[in-house]
C-alpha atoms as a PDB file:
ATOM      1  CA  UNK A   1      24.525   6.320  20.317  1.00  0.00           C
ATOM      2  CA  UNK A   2      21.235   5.832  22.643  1.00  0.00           C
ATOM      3  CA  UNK A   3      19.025   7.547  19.623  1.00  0.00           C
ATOM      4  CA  UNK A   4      20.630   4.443  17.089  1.00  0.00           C
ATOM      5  CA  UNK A   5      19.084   1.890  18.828  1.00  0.00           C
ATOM      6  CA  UNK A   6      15.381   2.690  18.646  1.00  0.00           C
ATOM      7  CA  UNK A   7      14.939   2.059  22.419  1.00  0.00           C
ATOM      8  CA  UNK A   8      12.980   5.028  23.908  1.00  0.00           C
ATOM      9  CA  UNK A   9      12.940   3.551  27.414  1.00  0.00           C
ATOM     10  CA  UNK A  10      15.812   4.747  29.247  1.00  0.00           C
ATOM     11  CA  UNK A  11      17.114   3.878  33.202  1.00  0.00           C
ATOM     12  CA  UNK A  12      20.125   6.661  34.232  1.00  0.00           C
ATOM     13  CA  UNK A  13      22.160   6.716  37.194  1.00  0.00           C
ATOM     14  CA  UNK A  14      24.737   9.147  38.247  1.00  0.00           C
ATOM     15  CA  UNK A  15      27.629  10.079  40.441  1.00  0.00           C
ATOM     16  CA  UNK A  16      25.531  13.105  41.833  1.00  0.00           C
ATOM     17  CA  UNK A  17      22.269  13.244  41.508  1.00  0.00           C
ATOM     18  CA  UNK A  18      22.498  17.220  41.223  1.00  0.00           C
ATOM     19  CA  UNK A  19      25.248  16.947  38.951  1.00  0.00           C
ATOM     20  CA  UNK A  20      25.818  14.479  36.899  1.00  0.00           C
ATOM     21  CA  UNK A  21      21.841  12.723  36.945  1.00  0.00           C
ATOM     22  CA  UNK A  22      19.540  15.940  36.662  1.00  0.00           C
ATOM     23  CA  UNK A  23      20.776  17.107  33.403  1.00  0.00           C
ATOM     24  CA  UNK A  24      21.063  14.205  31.317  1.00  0.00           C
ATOM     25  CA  UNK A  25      17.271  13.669  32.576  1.00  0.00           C
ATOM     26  CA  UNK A  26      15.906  16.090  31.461  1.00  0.00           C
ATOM     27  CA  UNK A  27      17.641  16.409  28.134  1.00  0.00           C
ATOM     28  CA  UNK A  28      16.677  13.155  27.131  1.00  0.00           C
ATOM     29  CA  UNK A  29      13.166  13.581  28.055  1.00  0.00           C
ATOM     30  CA  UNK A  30      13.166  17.042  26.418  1.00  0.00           C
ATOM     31  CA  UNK A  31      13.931  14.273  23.365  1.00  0.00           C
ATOM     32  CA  UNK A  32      11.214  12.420  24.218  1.00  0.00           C
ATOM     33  CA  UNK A  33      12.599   9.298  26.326  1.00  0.00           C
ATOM     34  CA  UNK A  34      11.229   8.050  29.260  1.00  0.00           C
ATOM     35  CA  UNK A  35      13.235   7.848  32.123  1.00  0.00           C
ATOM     36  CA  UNK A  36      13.340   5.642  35.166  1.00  0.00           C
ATOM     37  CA  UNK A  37      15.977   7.558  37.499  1.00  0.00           C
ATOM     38  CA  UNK A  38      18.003   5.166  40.077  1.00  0.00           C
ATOM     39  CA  UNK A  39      17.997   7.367  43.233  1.00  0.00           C
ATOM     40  CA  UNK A  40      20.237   4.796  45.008  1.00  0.00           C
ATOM     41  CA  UNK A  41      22.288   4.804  42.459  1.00  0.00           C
ATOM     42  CA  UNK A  42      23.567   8.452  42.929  1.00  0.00           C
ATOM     43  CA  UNK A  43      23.901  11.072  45.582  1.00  0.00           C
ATOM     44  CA  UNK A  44      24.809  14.867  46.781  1.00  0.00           C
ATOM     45  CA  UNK A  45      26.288  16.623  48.831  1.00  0.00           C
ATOM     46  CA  UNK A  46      23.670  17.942  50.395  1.00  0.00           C
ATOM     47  CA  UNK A  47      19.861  17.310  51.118  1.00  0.00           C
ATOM     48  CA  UNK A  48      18.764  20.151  49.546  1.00  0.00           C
ATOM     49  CA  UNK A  49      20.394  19.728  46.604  1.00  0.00           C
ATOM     50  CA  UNK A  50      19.388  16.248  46.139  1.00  0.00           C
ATOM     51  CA  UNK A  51      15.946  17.300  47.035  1.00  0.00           C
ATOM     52  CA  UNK A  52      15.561  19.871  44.317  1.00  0.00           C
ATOM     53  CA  UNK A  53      17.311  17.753  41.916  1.00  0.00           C
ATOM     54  CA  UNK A  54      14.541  14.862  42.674  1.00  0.00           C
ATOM     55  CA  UNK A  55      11.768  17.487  41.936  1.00  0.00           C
ATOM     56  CA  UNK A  56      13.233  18.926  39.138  1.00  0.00           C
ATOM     57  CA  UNK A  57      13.236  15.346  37.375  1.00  0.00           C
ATOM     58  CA  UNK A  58       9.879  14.281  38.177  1.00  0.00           C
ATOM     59  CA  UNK A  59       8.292  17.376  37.405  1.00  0.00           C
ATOM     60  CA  UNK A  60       9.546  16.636  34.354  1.00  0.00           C
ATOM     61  CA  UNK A  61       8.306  13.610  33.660  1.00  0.00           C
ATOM     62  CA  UNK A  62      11.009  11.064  35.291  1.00  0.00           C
ATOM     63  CA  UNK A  63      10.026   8.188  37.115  1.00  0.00           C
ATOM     64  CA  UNK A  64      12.378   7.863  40.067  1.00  0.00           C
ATOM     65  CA  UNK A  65      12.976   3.938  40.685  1.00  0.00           C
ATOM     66  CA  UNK A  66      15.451   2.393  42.877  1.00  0.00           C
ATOM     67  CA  UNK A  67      18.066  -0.567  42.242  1.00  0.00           C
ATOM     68  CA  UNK A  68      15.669  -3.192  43.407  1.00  0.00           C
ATOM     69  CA  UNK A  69      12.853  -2.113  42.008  1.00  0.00           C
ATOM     70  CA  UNK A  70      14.869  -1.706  38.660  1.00  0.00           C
ATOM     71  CA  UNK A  71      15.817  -5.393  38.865  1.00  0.00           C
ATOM     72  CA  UNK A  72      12.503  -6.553  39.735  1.00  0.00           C
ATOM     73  CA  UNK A  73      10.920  -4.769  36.811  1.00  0.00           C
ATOM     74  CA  UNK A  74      13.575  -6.258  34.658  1.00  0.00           C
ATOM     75  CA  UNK A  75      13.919  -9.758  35.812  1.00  0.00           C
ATOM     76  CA  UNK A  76       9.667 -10.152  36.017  1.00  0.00           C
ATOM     77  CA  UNK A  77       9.705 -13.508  35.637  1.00  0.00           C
ATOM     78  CA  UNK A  78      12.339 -15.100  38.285  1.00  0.00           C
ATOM     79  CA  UNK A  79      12.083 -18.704  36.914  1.00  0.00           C
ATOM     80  CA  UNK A  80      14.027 -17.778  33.025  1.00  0.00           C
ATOM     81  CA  UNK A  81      17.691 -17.510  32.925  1.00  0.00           C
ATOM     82  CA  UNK A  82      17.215 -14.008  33.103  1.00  0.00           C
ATOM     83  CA  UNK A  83      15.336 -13.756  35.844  1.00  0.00           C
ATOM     84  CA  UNK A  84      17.323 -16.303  37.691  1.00  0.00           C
ATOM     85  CA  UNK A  85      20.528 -13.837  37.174  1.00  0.00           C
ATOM     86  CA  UNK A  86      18.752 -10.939  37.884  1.00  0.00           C
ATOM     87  CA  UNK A  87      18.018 -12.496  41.445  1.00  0.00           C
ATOM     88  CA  UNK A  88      21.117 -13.252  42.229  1.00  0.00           C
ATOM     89  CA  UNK A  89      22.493  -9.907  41.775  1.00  0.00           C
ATOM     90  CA  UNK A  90      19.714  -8.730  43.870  1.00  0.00           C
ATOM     91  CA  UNK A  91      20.661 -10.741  46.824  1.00  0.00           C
ATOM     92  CA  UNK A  92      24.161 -11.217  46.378  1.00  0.00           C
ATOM     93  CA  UNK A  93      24.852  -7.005  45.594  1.00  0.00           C
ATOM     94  CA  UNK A  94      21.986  -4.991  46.091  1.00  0.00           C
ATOM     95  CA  UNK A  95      19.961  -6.026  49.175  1.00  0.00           C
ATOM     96  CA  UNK A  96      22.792  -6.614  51.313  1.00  0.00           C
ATOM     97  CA  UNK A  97      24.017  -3.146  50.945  1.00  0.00           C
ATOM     98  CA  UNK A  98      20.694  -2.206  51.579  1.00  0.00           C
ATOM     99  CA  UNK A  99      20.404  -4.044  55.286  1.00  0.00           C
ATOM    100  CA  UNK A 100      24.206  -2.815  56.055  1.00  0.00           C
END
């Protein structure tokens, strides 16, 4: 489904990171998509698992993002109608989780 649309630019999240992220990584960068991984977005049970799983993807080749950053990137311009809803998601979701 991804490979029909012609997008090559992808941004993955997971349930766990060393689970459910890691893998679908680094198969679609093995098929030669870039890949913004939301850390924030996913999790493990343990440290060292997340740990390894965060240096297995960016050794090969992810860029690990957070939500924020994510939205920033995507919004870019805050004063379109995009942007505007982007914004509000950011304060009204994201950053308040993030202070809590």
């Amino acid at each position: 489904a991804v490979e029909a649309t012609g997008k090559k630019n992808l941004i993955m999240a997971g349930v766990t990171t060393s689970v459910c992220l890691v893998y679908p990584v680094l198969s679609a960068i093995a098929a030669g998509y870039q890949v913004q991984a939301v850390m924030d977005a996913s999790g493990s049970p343990s440290k060292l698992a997340e740990d390894v799983s965060w240096r297995r993807m960016e050794n090969a080749g992810a860029i690990l993002t957070a939500t924020d950053l994510v939205i920033a990137e995507l919004g870019q311009d805050w004063s379109t109608s995009v942007g505007s809803q982007l914004i509000q998601v950011l304060f009204q979701h994201v950053l308040p989780s993030i202070s809590a």
